[in-house]
N, C-alpha and C. Protein backbone atom coordinates (compact mmCIF):
# COMPACT_ATOMS: atom_id res chain seq x y z
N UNK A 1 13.70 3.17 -14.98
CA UNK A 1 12.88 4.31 -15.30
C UNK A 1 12.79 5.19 -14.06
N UNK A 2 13.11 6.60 -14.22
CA UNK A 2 12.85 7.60 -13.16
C UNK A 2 11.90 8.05 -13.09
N UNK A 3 10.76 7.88 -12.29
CA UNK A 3 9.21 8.54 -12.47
C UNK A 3 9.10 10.11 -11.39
N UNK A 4 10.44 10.32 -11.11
CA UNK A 4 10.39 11.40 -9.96
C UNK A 4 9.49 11.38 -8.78
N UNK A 5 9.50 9.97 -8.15
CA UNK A 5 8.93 9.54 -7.09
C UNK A 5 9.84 9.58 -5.89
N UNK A 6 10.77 9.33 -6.06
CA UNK A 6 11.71 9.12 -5.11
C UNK A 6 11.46 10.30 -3.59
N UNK A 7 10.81 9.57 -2.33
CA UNK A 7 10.72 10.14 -1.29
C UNK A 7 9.08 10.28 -0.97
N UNK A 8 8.12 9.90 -1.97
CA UNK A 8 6.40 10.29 -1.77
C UNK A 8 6.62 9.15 -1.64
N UNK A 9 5.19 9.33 -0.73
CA UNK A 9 4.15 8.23 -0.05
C UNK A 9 3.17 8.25 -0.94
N UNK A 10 2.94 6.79 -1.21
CA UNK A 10 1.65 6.05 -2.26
C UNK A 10 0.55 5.54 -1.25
N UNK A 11 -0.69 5.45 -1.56
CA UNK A 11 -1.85 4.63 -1.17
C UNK A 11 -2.06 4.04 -2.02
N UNK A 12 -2.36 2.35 -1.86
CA UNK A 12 -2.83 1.61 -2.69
C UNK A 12 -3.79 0.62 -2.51
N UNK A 13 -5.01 0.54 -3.18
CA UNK A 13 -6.04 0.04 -2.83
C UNK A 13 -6.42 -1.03 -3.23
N UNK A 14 -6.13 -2.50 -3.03
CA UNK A 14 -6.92 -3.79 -3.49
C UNK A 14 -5.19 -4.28 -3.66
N UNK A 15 -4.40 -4.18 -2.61
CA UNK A 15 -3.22 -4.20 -2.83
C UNK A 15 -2.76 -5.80 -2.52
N UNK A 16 -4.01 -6.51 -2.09
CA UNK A 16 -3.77 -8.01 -1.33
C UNK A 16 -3.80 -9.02 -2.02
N UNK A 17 -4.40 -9.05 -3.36
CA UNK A 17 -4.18 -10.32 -3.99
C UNK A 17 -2.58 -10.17 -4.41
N UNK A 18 -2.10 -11.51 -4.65
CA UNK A 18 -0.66 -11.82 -4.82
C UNK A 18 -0.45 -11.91 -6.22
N UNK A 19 -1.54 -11.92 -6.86
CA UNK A 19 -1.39 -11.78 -8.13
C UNK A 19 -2.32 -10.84 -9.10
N UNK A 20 -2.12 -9.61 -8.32
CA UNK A 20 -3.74 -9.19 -8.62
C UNK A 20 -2.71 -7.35 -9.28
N UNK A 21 -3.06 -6.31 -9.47
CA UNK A 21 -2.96 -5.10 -10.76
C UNK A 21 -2.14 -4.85 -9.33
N UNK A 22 -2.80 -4.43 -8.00
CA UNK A 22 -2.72 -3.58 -6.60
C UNK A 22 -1.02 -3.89 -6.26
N UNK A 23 -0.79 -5.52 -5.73
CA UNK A 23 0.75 -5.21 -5.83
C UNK A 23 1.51 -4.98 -6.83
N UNK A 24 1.39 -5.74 -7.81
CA UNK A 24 2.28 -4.40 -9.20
C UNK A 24 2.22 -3.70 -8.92
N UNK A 25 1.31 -2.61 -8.40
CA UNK A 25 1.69 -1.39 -8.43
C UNK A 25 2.32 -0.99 -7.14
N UNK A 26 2.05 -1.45 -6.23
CA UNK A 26 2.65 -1.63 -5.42
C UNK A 26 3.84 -1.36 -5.44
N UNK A 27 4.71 -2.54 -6.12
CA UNK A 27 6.16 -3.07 -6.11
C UNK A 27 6.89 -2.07 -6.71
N UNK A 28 6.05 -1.42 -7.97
CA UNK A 28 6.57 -0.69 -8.88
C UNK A 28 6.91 0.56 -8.51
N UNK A 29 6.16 0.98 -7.31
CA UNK A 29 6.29 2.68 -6.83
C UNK A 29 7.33 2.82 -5.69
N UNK A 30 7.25 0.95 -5.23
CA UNK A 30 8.19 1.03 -4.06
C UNK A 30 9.78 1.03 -5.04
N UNK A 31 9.76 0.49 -6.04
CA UNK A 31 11.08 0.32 -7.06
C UNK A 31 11.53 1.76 -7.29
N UNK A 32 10.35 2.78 -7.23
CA UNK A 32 10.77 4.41 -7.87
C UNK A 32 10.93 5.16 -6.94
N UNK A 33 11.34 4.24 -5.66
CA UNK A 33 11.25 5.05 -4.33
C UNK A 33 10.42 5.30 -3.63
N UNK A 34 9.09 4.89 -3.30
CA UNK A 34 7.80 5.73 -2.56
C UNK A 34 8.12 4.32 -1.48
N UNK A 35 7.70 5.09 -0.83
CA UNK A 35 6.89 4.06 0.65
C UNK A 35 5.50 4.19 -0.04
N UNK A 36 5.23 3.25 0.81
CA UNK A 36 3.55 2.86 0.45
C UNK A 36 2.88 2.20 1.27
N UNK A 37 1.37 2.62 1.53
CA UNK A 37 0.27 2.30 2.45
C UNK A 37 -0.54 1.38 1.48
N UNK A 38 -0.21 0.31 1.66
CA UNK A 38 -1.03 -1.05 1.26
C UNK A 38 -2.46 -1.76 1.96
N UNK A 39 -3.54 -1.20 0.91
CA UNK A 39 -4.68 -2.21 1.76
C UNK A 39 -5.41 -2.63 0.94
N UNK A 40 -6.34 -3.64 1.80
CA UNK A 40 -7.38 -4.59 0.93
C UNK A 40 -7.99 -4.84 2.13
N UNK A 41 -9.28 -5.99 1.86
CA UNK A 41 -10.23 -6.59 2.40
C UNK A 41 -9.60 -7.30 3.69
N UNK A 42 -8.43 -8.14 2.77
CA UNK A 42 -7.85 -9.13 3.74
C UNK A 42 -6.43 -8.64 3.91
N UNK A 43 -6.41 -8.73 5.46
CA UNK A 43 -5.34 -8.04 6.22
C UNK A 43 -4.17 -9.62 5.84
N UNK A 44 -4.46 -10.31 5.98
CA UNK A 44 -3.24 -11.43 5.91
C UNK A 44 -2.00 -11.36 4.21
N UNK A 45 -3.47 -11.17 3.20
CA UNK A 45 -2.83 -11.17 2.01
C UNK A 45 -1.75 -9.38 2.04
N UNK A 46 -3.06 -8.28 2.15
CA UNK A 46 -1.85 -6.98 1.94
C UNK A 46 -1.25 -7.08 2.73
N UNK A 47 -0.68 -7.67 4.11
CA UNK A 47 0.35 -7.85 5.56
C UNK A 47 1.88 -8.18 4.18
N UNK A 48 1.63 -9.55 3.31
CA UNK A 48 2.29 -10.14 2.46
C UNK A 48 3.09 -9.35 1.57
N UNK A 49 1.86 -8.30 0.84
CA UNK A 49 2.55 -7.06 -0.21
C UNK A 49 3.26 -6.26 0.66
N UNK A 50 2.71 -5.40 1.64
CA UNK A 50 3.66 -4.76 2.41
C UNK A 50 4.61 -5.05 2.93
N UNK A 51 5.40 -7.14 2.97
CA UNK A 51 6.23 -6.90 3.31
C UNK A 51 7.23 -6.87 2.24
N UNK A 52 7.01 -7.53 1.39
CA UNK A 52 7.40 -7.32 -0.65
C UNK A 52 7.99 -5.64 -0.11
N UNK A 53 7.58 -5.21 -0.18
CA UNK A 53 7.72 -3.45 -0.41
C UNK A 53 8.57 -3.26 0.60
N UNK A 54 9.13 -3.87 2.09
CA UNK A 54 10.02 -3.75 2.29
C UNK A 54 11.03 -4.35 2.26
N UNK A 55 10.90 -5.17 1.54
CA UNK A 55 11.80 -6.15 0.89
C UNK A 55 12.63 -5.70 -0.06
N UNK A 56 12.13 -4.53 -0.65
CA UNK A 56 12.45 -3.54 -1.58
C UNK A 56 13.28 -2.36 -0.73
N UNK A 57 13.28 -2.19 0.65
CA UNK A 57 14.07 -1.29 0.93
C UNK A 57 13.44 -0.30 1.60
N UNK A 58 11.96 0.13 1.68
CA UNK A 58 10.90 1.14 1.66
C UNK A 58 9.84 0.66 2.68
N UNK A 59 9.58 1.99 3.14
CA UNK A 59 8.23 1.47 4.17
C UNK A 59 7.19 1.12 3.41
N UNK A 60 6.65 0.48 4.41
CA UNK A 60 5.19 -0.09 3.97
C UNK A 60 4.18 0.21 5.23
N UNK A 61 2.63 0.28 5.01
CA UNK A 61 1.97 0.39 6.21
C UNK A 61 0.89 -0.68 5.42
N UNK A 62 0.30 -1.62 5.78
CA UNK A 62 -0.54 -2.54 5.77
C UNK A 62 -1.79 -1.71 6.61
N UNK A 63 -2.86 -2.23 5.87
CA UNK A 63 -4.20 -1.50 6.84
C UNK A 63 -5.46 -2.13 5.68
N UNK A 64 -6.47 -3.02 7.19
CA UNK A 64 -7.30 -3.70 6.54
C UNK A 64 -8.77 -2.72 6.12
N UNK A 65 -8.63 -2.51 4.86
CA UNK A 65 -10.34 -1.83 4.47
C UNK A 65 -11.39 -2.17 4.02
N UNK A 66 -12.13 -1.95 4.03
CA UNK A 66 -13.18 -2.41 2.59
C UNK A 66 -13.99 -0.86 2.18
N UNK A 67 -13.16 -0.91 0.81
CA UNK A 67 -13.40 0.65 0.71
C UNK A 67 -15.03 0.73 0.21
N UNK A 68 -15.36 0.09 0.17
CA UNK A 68 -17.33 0.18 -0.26
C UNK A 68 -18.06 0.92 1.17
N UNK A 69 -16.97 1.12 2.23
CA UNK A 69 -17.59 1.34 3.75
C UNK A 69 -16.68 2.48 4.32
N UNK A 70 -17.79 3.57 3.89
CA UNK A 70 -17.34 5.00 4.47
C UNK A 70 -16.49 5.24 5.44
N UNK A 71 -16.89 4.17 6.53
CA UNK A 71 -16.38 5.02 7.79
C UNK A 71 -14.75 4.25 7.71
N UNK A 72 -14.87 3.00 7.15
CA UNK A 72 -13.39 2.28 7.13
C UNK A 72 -12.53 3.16 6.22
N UNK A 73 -13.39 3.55 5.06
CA UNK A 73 -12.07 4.73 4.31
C UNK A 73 -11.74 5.54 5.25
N UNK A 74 -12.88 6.55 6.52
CA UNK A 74 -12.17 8.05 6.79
C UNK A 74 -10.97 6.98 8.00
N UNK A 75 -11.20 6.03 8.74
CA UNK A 75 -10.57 5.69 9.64
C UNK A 75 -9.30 5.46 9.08
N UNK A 76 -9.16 4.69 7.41
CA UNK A 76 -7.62 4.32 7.08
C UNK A 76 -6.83 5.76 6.88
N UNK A 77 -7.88 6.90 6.29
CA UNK A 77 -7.30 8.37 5.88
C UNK A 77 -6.59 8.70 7.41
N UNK A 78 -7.23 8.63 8.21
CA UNK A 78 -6.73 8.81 9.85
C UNK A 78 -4.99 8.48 9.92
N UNK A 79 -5.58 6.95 10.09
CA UNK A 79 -4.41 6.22 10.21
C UNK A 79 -2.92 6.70 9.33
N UNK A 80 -3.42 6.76 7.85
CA UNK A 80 -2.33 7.37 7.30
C UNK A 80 -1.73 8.99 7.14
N UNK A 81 -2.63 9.69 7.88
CA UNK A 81 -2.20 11.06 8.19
C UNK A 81 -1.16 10.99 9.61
N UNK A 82 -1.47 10.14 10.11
CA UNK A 82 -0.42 10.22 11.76
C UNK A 82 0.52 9.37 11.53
N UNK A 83 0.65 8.33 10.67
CA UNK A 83 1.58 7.40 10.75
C UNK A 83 3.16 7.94 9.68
């Protein structure tokens, strides 16, 4: 399937369980071409998806959040504007 992704960057949020909606989607955007910024709570589990995603061929950026906490969202927005 061509979703006309090929070359965008994805954010994906709750991306760390291994069996959880976040890497599907994950896997799936990295399959249509996107790089993708993978995060969750736990840095060890999304470290895992992001490397899935380059396993696939595509960047990945891992980054630990907990999006319930303002200042950790503007800091990951940071992070993924320079990176």
């Amino acid at each position: 399937m061509d979703l006309g992704l090929e070359g965008k960057v994805a954010l994906v949020t709750g991306a760390g369980s291994q069996i959880g909606f976040g890497r599907a989607i994950s896997l799936t955007l990295a399959r249509e071409g996107c790089d993708v910024i993978v995060n969750d709570i736990n840095l060890d589990d999304v470290q895992k998806t992001a490397a899935q995603v380059e396993a696939l061929g595509r960047k990945a950026l891992a980054i630990k959040v907990d999006v319930t906490k303002k200042a950790e969202v503007q800091e990951m927005v940071e992070k993924c504007t320079v990176s």
